[in-house]
PDB file of N, CA and C in Angstrom:
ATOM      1  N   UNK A   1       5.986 -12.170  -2.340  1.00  0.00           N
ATOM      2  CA  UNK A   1       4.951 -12.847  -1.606  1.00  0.00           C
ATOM      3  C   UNK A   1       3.949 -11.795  -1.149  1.00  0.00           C
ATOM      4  N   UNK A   2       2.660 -11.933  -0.659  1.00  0.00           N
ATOM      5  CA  UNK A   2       1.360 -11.359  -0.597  1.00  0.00           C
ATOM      6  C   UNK A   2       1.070 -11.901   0.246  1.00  0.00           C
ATOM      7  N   UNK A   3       0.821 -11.491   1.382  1.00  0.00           N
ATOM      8  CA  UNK A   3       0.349 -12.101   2.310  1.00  0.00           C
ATOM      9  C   UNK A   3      -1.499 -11.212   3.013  1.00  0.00           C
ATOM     10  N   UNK A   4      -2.774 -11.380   2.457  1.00  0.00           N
ATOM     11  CA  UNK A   4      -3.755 -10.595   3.334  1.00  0.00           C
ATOM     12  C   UNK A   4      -4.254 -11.566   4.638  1.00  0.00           C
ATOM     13  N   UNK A   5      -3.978 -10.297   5.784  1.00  0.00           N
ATOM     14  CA  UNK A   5      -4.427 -11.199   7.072  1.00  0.00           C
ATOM     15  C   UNK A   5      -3.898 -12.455   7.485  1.00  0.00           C
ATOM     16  N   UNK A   6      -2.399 -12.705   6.846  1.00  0.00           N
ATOM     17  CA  UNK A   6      -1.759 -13.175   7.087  1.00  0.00           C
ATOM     18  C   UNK A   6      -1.630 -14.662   6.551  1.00  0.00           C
ATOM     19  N   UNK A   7      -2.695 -14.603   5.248  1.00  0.00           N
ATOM     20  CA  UNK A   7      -2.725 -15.719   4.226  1.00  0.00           C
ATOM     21  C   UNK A   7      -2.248 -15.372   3.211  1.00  0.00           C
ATOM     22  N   UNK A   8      -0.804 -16.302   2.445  1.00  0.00           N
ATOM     23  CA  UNK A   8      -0.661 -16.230   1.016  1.00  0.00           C
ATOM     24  C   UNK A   8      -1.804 -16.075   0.331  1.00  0.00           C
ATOM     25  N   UNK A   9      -1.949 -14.821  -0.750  1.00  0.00           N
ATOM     26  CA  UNK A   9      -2.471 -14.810  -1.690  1.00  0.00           C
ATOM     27  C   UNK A   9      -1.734 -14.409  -3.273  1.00  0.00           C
ATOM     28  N   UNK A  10      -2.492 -14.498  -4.293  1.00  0.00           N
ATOM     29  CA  UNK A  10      -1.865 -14.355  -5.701  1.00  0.00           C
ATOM     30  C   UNK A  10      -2.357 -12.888  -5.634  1.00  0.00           C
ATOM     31  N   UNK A  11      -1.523 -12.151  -6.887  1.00  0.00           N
ATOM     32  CA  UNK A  11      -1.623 -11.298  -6.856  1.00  0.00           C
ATOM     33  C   UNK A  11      -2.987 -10.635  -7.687  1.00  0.00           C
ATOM     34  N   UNK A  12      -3.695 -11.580  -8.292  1.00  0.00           N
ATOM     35  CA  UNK A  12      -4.579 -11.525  -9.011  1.00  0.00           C
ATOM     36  C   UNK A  12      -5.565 -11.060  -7.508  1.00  0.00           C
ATOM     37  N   UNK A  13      -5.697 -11.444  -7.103  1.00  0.00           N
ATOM     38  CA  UNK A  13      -6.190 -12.158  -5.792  1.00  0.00           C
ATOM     39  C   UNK A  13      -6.744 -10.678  -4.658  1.00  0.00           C
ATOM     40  N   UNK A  14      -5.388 -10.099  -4.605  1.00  0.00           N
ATOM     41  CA  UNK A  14      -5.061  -9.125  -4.090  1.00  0.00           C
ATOM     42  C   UNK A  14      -5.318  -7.864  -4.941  1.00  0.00           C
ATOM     43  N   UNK A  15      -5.428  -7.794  -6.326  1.00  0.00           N
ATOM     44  CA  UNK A  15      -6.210  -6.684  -6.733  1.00  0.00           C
ATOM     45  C   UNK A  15      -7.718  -6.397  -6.878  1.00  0.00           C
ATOM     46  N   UNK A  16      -8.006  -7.829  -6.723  1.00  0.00           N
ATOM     47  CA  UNK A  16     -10.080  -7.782  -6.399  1.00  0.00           C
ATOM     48  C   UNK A  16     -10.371  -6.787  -5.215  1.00  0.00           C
ATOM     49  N   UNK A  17      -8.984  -6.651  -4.326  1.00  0.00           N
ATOM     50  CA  UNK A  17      -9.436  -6.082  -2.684  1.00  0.00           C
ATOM     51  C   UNK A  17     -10.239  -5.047  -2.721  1.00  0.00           C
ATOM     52  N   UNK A  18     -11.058  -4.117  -2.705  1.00  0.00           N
ATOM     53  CA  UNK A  18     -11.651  -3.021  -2.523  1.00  0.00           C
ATOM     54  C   UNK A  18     -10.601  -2.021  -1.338  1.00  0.00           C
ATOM     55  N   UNK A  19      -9.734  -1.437  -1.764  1.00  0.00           N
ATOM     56  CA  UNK A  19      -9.236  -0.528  -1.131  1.00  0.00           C
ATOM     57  C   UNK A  19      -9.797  -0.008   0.058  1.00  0.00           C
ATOM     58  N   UNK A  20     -10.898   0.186  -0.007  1.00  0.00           N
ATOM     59  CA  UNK A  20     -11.355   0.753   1.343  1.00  0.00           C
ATOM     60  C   UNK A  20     -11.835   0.293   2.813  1.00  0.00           C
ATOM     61  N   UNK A  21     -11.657  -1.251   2.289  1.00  0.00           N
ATOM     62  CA  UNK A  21     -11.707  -2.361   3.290  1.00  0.00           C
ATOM     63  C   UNK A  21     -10.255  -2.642   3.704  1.00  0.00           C
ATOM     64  N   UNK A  22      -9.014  -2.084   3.414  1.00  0.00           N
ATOM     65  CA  UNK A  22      -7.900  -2.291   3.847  1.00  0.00           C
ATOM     66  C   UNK A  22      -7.294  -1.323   4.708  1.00  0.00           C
ATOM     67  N   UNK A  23      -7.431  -1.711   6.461  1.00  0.00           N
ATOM     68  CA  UNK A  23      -6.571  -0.699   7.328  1.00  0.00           C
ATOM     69  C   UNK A  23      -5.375  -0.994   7.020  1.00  0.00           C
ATOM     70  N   UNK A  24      -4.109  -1.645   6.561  1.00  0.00           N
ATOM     71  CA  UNK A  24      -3.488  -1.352   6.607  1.00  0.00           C
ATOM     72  C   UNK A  24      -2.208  -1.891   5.660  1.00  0.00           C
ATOM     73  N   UNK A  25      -0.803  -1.232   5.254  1.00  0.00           N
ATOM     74  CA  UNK A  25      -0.539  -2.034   4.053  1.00  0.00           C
ATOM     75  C   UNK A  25       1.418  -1.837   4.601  1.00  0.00           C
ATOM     76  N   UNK A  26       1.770  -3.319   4.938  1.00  0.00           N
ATOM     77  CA  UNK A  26       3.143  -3.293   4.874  1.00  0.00           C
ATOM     78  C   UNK A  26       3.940  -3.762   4.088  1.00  0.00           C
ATOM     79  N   UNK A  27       5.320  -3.072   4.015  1.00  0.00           N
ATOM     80  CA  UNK A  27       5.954  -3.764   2.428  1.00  0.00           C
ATOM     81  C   UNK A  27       7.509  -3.925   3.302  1.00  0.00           C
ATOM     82  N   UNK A  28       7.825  -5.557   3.102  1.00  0.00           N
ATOM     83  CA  UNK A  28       8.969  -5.585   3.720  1.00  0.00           C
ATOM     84  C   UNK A  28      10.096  -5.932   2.315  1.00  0.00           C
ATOM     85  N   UNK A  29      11.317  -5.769   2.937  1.00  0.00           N
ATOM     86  CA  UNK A  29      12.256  -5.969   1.542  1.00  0.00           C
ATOM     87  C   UNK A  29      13.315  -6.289   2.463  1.00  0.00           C
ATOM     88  N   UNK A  30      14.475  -6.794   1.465  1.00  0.00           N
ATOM     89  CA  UNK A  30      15.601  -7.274   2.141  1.00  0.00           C
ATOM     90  C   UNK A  30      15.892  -8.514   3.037  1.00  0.00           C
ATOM     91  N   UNK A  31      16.562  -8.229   3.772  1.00  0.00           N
ATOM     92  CA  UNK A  31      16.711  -9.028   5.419  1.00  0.00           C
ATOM     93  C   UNK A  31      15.738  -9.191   6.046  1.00  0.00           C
ATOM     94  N   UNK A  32      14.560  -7.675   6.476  1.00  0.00           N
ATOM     95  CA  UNK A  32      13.794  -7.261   7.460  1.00  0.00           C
ATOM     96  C   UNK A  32      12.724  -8.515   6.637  1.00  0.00           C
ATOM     97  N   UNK A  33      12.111  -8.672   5.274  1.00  0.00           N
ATOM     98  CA  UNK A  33      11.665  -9.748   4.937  1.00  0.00           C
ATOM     99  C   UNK A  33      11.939 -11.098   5.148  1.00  0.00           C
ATOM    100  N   UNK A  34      12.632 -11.461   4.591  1.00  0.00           N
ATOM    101  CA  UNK A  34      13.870 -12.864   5.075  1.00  0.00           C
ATOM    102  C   UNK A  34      14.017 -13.329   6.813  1.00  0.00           C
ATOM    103  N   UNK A  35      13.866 -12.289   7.584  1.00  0.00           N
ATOM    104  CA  UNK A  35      14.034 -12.697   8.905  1.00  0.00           C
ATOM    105  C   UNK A  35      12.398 -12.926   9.121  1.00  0.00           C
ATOM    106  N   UNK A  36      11.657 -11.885   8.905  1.00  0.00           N
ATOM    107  CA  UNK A  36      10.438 -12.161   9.481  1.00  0.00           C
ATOM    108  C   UNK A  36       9.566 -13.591   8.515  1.00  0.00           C
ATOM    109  N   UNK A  37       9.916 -13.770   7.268  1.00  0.00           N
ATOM    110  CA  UNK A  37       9.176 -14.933   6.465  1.00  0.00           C
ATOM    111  C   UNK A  37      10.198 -16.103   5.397  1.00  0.00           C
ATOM    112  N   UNK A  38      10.641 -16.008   6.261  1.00  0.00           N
ATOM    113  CA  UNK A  38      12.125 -16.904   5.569  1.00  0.00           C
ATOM    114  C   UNK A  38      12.266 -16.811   4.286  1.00  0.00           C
ATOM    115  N   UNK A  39      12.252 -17.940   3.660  1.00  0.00           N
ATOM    116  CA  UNK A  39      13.250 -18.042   2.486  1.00  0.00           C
ATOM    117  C   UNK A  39      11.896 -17.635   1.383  1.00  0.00           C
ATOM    118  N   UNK A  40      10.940 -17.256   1.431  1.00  0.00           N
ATOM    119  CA  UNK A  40       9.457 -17.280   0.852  1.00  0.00           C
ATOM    120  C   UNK A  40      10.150 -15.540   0.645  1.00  0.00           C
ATOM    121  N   UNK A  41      10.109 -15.161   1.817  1.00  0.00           N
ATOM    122  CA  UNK A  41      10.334 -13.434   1.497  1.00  0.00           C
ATOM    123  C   UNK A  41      11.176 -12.530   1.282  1.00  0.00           C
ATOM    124  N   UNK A  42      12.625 -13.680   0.561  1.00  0.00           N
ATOM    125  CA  UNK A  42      13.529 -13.474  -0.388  1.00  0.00           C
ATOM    126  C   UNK A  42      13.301 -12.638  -1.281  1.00  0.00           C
ATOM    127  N   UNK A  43      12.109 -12.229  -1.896  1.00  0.00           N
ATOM    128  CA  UNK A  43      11.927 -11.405  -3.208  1.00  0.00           C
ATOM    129  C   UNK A  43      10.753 -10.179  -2.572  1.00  0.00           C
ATOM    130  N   UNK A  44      11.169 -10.494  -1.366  1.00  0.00           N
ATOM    131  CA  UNK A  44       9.993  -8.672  -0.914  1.00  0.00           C
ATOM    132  C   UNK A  44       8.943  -9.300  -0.661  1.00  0.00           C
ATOM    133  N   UNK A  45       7.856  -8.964   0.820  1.00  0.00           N
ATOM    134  CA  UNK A  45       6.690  -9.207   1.298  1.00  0.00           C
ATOM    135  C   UNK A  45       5.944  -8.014   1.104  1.00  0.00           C
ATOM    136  N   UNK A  46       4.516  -8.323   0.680  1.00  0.00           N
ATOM    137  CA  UNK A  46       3.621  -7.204   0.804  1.00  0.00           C
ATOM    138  C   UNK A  46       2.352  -7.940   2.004  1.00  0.00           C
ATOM    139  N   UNK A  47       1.746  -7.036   3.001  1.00  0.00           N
ATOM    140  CA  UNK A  47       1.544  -7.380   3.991  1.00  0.00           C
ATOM    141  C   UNK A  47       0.412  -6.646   4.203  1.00  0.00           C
ATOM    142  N   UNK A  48      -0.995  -7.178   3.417  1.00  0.00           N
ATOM    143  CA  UNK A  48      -2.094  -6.451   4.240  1.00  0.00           C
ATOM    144  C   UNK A  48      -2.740  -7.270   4.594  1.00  0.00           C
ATOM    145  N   UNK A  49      -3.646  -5.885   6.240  1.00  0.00           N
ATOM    146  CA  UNK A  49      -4.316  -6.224   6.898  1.00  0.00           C
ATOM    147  C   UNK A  49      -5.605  -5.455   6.366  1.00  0.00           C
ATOM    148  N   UNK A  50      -6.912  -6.523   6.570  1.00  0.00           N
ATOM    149  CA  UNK A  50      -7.808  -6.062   6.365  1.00  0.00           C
ATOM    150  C   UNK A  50      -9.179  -5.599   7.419  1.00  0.00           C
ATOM    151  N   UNK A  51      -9.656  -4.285   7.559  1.00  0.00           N
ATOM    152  CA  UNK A  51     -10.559  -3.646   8.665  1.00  0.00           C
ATOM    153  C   UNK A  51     -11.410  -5.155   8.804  1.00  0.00           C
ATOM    154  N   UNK A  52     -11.844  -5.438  10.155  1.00  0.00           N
ATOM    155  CA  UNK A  52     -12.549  -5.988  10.543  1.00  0.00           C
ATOM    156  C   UNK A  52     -14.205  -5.665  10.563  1.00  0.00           C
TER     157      UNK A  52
END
C-alpha cells in the first residue's frame, strides 16, 4: 500500500512525484504495518509526506 499525505495512491501515481517536493518518506513492514493500517498493510506500507 502507498499511502501520499495520507491518501491511497497507485504506484504509477507515486512515481510522477517530483522528489523534491517530498519531506518525508516512511516504510512500515510487518506488525508495525498491520497495527497501524490493518489488514490493507499486510504486504508493507510506504508512507509519504509531501512539503507543504
Amino acid at each position: 500500500m502507498i499511502l501520499v499525505d495520507g491518501v491511497e495512491t497507485s504506484k504509477k501515481e507515486m512515481e510522477k512525484i517530483n522528489p523534491k517536493k517530498m519531506a518525508s518518506i516512511n516504510i512500515l513492514k510487518d506488525q508495525m504495518a498491520i497495527k497501524k493500517h490493518g489488514v490493507k498493510g499486510e504486504n508493507g506500507v510506504i508512507e509519504i509526506t509531501l512539503k507543504k
